[in-house]
N, C-alpha and C. Protein backbone atom coordinates (compact mmCIF):
# COMPACT_ATOMS: atom_id res chain seq x y z
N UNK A 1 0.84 -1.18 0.00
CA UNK A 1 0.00 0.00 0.00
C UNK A 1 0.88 1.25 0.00
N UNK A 2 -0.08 2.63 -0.59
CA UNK A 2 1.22 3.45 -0.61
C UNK A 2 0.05 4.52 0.12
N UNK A 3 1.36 5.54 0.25
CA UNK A 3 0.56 6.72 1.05
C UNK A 3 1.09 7.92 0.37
N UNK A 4 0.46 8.92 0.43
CA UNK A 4 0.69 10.08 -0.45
C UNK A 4 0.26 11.60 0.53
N UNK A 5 1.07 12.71 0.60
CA UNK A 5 1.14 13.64 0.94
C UNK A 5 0.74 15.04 0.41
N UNK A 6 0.46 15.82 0.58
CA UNK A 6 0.80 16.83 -0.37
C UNK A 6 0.08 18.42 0.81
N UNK A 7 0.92 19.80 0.54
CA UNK A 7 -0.07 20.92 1.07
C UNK A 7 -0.40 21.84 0.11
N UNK A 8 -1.43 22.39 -0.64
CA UNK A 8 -1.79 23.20 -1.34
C UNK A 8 -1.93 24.40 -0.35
N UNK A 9 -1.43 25.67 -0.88
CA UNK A 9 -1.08 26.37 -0.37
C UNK A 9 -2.41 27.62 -1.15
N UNK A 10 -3.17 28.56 -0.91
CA UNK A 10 -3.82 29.27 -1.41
C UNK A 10 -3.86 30.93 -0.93
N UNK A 11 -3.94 32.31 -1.39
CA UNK A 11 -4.08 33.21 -1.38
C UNK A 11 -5.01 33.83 -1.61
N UNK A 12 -6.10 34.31 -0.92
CA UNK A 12 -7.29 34.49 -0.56
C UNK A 12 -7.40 36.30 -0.96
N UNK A 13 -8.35 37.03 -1.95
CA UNK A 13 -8.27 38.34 -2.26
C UNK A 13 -9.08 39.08 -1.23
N UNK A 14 -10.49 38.17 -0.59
CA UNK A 14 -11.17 38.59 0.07
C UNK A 14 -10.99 37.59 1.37
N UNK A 15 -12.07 38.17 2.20
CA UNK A 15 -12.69 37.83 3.73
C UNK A 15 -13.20 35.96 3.02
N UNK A 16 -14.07 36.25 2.31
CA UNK A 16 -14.78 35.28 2.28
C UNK A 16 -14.81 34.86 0.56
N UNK A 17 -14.26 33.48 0.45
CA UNK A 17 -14.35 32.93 -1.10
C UNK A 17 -14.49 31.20 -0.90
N UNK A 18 -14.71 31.19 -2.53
CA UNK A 18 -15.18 29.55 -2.50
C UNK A 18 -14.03 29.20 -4.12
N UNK A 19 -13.23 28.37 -3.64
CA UNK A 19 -12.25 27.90 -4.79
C UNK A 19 -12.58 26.60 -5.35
N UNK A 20 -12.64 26.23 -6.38
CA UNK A 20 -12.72 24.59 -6.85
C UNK A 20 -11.23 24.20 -7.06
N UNK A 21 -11.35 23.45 -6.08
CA UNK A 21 -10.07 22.96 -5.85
C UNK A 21 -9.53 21.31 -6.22
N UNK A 22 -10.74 20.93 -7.46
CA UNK A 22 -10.80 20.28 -7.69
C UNK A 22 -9.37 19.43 -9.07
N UNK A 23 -9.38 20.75 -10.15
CA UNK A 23 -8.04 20.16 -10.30
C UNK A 23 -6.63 20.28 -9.97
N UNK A 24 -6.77 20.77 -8.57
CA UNK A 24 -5.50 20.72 -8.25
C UNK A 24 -5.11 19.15 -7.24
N UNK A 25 -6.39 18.65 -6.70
CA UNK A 25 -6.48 17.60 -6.19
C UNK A 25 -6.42 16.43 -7.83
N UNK A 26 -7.24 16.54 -8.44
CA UNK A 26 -6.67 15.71 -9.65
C UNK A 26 -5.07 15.86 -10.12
N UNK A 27 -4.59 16.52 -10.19
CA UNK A 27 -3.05 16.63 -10.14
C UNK A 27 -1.95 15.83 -8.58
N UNK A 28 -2.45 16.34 -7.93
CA UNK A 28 -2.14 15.06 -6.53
C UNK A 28 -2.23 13.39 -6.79
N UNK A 29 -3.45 13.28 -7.34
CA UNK A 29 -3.98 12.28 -7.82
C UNK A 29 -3.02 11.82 -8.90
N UNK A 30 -3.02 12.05 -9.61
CA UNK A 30 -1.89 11.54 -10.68
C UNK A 30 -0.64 11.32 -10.58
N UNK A 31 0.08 12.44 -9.58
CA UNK A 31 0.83 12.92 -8.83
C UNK A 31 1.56 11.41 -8.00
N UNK A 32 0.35 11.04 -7.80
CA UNK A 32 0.46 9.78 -6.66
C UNK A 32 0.74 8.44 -7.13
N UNK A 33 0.15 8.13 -8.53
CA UNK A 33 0.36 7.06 -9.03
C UNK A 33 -0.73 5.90 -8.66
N UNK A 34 -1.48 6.40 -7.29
CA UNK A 34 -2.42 5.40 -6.57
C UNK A 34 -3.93 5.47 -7.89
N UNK A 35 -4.20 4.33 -7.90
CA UNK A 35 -4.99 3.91 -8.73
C UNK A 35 -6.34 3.41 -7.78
N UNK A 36 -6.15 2.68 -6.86
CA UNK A 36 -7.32 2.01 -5.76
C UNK A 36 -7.11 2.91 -4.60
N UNK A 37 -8.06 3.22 -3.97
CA UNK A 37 -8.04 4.31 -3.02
C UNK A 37 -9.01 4.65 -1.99
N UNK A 38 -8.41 5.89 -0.88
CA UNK A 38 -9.35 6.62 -0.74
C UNK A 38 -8.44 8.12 -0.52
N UNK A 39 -8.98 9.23 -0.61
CA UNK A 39 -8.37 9.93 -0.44
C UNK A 39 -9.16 10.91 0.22
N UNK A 40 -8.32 12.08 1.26
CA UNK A 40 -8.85 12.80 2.15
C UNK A 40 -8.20 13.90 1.81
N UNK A 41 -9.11 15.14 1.55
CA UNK A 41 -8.77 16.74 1.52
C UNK A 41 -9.23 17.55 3.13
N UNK A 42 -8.52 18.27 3.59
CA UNK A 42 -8.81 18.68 4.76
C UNK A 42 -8.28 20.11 4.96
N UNK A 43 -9.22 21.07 5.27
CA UNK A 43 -8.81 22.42 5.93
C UNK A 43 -7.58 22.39 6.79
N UNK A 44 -6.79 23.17 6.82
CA UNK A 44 -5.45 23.57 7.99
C UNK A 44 -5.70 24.51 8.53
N UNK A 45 -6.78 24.70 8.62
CA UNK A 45 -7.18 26.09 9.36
C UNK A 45 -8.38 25.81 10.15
N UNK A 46 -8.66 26.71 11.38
CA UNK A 46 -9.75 26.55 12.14
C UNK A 46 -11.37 27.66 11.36
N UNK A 47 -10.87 28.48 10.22
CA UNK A 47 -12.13 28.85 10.05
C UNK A 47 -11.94 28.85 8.24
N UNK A 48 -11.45 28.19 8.01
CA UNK A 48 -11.60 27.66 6.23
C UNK A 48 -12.25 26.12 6.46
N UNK A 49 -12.91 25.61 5.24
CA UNK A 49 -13.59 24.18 5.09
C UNK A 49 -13.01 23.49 3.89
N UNK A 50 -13.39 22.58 3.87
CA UNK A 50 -13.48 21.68 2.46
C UNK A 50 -14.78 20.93 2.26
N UNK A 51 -15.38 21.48 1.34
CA UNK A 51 -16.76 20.26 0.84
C UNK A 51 -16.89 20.20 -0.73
N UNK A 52 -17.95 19.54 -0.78
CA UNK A 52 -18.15 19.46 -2.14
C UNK A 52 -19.51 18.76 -2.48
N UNK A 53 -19.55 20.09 -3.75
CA UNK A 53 -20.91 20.51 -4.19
C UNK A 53 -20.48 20.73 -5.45
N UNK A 54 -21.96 21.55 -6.08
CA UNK A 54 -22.16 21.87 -7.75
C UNK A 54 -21.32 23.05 -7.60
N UNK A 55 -20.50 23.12 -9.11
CA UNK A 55 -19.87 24.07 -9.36
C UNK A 55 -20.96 25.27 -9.90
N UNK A 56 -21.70 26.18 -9.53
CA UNK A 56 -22.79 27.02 -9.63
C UNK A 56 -22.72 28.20 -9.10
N UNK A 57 -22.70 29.39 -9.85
CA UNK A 57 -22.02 30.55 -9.30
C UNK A 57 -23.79 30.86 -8.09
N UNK A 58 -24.81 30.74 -8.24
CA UNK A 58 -26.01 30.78 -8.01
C UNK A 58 -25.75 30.25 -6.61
N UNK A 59 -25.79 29.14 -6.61
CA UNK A 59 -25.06 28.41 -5.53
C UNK A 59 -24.40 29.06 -4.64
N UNK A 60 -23.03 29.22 -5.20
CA UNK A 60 -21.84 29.77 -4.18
C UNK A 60 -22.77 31.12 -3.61
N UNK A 61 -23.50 31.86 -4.37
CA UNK A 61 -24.37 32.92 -3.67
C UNK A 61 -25.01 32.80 -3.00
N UNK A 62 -25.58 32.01 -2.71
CA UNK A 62 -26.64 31.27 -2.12
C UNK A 62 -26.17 30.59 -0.29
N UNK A 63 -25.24 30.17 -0.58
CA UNK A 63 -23.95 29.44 0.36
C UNK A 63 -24.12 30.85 1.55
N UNK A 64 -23.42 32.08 0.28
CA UNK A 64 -23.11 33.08 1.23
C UNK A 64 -23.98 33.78 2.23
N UNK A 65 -25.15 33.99 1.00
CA UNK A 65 -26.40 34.64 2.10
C UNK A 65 -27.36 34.08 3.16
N UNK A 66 -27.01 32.27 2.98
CA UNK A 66 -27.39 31.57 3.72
C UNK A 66 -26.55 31.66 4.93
N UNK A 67 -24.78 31.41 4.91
CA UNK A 67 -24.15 31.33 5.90
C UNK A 67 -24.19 32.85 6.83
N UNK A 68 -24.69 33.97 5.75
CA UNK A 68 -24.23 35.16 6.71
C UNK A 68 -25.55 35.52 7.73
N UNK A 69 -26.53 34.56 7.24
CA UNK A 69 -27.75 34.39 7.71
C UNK A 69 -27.59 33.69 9.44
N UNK A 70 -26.87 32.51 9.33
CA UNK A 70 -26.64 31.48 10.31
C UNK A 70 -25.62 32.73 11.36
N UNK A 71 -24.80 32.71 10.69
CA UNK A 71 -23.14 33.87 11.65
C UNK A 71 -23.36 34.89 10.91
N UNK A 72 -23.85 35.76 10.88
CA UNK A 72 -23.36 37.17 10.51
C UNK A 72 -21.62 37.65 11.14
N UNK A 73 -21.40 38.36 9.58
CA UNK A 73 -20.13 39.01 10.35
C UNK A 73 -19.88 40.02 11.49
N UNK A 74 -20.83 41.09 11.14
CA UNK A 74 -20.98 41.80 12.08
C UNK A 74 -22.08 42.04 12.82
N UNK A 75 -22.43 42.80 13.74
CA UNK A 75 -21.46 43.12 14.68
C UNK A 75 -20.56 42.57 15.23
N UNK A 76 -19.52 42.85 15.23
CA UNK A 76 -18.38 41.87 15.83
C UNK A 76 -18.62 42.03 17.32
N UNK A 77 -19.04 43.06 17.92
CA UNK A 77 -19.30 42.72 19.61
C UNK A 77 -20.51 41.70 19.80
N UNK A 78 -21.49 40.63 18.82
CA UNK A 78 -22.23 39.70 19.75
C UNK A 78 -21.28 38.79 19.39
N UNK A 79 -20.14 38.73 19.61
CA UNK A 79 -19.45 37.15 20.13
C UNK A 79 -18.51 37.45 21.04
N UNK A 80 -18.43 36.43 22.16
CA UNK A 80 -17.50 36.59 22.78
C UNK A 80 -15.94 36.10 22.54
N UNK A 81 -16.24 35.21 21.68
CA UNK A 81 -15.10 34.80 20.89
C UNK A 81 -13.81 36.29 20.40
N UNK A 82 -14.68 37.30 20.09
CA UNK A 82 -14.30 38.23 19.25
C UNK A 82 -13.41 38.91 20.61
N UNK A 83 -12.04 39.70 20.34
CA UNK A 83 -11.20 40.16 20.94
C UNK A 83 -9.63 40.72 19.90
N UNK A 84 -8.97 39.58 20.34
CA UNK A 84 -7.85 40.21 19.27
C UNK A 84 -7.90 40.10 17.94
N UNK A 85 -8.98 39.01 17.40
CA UNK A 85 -9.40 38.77 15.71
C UNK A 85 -11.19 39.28 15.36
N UNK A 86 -11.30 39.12 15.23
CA UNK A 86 -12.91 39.64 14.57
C UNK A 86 -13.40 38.79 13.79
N UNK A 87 -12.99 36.73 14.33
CA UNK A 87 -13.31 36.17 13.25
C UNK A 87 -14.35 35.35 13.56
N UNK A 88 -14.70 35.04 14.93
CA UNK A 88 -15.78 34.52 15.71
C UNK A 88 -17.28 34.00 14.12
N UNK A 89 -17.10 34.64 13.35
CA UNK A 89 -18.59 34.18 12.53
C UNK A 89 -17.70 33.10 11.56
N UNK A 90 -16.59 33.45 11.25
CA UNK A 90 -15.84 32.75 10.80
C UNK A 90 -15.82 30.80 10.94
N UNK A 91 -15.01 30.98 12.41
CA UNK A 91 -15.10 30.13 12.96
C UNK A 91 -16.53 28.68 12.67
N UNK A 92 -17.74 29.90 13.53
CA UNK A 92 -19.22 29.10 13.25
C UNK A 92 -19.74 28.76 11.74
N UNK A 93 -19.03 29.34 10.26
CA UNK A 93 -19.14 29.04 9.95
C UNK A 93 -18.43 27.81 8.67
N UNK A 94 -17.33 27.69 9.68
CA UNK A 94 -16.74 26.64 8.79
C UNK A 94 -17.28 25.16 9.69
N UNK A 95 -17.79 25.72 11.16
CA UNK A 95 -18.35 24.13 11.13
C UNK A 95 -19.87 23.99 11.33
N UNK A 96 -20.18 25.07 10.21
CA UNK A 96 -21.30 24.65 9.74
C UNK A 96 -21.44 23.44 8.04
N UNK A 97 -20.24 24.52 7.29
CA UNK A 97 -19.58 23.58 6.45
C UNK A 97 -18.80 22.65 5.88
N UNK A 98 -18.53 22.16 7.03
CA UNK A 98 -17.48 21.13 7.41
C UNK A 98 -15.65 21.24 7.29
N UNK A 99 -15.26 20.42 7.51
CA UNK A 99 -13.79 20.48 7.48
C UNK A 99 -12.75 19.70 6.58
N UNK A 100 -13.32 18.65 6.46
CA UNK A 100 -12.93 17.49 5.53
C UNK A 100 -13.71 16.81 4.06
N UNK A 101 -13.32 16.09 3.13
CA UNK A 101 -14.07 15.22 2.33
C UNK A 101 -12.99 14.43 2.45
N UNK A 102 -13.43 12.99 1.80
CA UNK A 102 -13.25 11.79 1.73
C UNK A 102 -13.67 11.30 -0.01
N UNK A 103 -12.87 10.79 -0.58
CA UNK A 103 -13.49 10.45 -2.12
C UNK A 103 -12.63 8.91 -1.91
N UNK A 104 -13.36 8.02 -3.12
CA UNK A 104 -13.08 7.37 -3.45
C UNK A 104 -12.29 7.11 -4.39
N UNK A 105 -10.97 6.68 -4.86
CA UNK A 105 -10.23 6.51 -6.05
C UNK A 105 -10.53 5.23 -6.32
N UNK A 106 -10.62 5.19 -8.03
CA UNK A 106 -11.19 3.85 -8.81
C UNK A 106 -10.83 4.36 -9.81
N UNK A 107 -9.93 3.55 -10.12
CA UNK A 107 -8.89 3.11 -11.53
C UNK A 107 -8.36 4.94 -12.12
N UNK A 108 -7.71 5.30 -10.80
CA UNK A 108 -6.89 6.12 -11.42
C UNK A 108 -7.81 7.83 -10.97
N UNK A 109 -8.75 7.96 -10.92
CA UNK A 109 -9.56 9.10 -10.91
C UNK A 109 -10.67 8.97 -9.50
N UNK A 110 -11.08 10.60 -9.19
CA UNK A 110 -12.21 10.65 -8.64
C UNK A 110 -13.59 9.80 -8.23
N UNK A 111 -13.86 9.39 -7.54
CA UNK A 111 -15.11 8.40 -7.86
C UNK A 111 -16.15 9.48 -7.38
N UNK A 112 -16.78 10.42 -8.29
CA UNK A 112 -17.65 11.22 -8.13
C UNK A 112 -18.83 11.06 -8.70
N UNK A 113 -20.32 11.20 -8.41
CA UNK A 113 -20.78 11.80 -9.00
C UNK A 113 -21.17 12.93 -9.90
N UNK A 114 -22.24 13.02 -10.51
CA UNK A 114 -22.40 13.60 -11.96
C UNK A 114 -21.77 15.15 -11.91
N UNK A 115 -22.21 16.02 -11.00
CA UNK A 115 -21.74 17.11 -10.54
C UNK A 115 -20.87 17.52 -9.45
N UNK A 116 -20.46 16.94 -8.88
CA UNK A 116 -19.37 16.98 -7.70
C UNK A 116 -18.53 17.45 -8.14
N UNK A 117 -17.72 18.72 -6.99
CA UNK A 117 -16.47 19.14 -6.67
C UNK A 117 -16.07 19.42 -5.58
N UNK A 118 -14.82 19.63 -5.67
CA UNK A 118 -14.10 19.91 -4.10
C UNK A 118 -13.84 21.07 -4.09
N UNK A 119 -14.14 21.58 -2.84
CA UNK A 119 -14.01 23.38 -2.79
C UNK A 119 -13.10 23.46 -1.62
N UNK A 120 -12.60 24.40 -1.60
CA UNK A 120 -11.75 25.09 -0.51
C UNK A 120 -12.92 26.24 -0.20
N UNK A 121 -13.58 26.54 0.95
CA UNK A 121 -14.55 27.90 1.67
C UNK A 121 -13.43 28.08 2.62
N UNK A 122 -13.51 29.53 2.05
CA UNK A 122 -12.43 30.34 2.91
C UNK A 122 -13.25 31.31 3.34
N UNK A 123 -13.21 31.68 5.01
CA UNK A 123 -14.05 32.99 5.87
C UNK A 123 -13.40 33.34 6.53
N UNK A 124 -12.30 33.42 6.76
CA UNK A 124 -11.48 34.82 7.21
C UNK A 124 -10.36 35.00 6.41
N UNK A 125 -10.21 35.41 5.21
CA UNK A 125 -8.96 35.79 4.31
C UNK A 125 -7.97 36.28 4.34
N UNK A 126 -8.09 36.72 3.41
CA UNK A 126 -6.62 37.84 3.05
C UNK A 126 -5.47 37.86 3.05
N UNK A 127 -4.76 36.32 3.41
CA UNK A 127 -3.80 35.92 3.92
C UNK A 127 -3.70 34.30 3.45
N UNK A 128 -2.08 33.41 3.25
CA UNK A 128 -1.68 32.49 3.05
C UNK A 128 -2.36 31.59 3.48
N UNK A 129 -3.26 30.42 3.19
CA UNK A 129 -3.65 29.11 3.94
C UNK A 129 -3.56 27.95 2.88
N UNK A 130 -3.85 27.01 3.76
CA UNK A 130 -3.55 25.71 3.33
C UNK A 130 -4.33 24.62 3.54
N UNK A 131 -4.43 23.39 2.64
CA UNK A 131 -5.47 22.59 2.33
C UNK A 131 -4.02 21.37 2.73
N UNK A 132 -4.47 19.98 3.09
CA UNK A 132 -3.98 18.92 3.01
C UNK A 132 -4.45 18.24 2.51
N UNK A 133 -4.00 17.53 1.33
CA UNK A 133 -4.34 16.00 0.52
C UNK A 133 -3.37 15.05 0.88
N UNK A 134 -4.13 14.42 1.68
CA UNK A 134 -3.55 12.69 2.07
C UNK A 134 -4.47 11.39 1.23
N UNK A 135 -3.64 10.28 0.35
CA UNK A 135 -4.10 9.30 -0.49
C UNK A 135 -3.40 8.54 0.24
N UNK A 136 -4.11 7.45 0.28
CA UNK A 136 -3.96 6.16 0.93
C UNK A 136 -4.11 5.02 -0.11
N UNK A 137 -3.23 3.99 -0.76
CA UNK A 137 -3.98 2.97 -1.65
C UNK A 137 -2.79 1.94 -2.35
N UNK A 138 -3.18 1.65 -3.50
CA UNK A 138 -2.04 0.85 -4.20
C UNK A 138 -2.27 1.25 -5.85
């Protein structure tokens, strides 16, 4: 069995974005040589996610006004979280959207359905972060 590593590294223009980070994980993938699998993408950060959904700009809008619905950003004084960062909505909302995916590799590629991708959701920006792809397989 082999195991595979990798950190994608990303630069964020805003507070809040949604990346398909999907072929850069297909490049890992190939990268790896692993053909039978499973493989795991995972946030390195406490208020970025990884999931995966339709690539749909409608969508990603939708995401937003829903999540700012759940955490609003501001006021930054109703959290107590909030002090030396201002990221407290942040936080609530990456685990609203989780932290990890899990895919299946089969014969070389993705085992996705029809519309599936992998996103990087980034909510507190502006700054260097990072995604981990770990493959596990033969």
């Amino acid at each position: 069995m082999k195991s595979y590593r990798k950190e994608l590294w990303f630069n964020t223009q805003s507070r809040r974005e949604y990346i398909n980070i999907t072929p850069y994980v297909d490049d890992c993938l190939l990268e790896s040589g692993i053909q039978e699998g499973i493989l795991l993408v995972n946030a390195m950060h406490i208020t970025a996610s990884v999931f995966i959904n339709d690539d749909e700009t409608g969508l990603h809008n939708d995401f937003e006004v829903w999540l700012e619905k759940l955490a609003p950003e501001k006021p930054y004084s109703q959290y107590r979280h909030n002090g030396y960062e201002d990221n407290a909505d942040a936080h609530l909302k990456r685990q609203v959207m989780g932290r990890e995916v899990c895919v299946a590799v089969t014969k070389g590629k993705l085992d996705f359905g029809p519309w599936e991708q992998i996103f990087y959701g980034e909510f507190d920006g502006k700054r260097r972060k990072r995604v981990l792809v770990k493959i596990i397989g033969e």
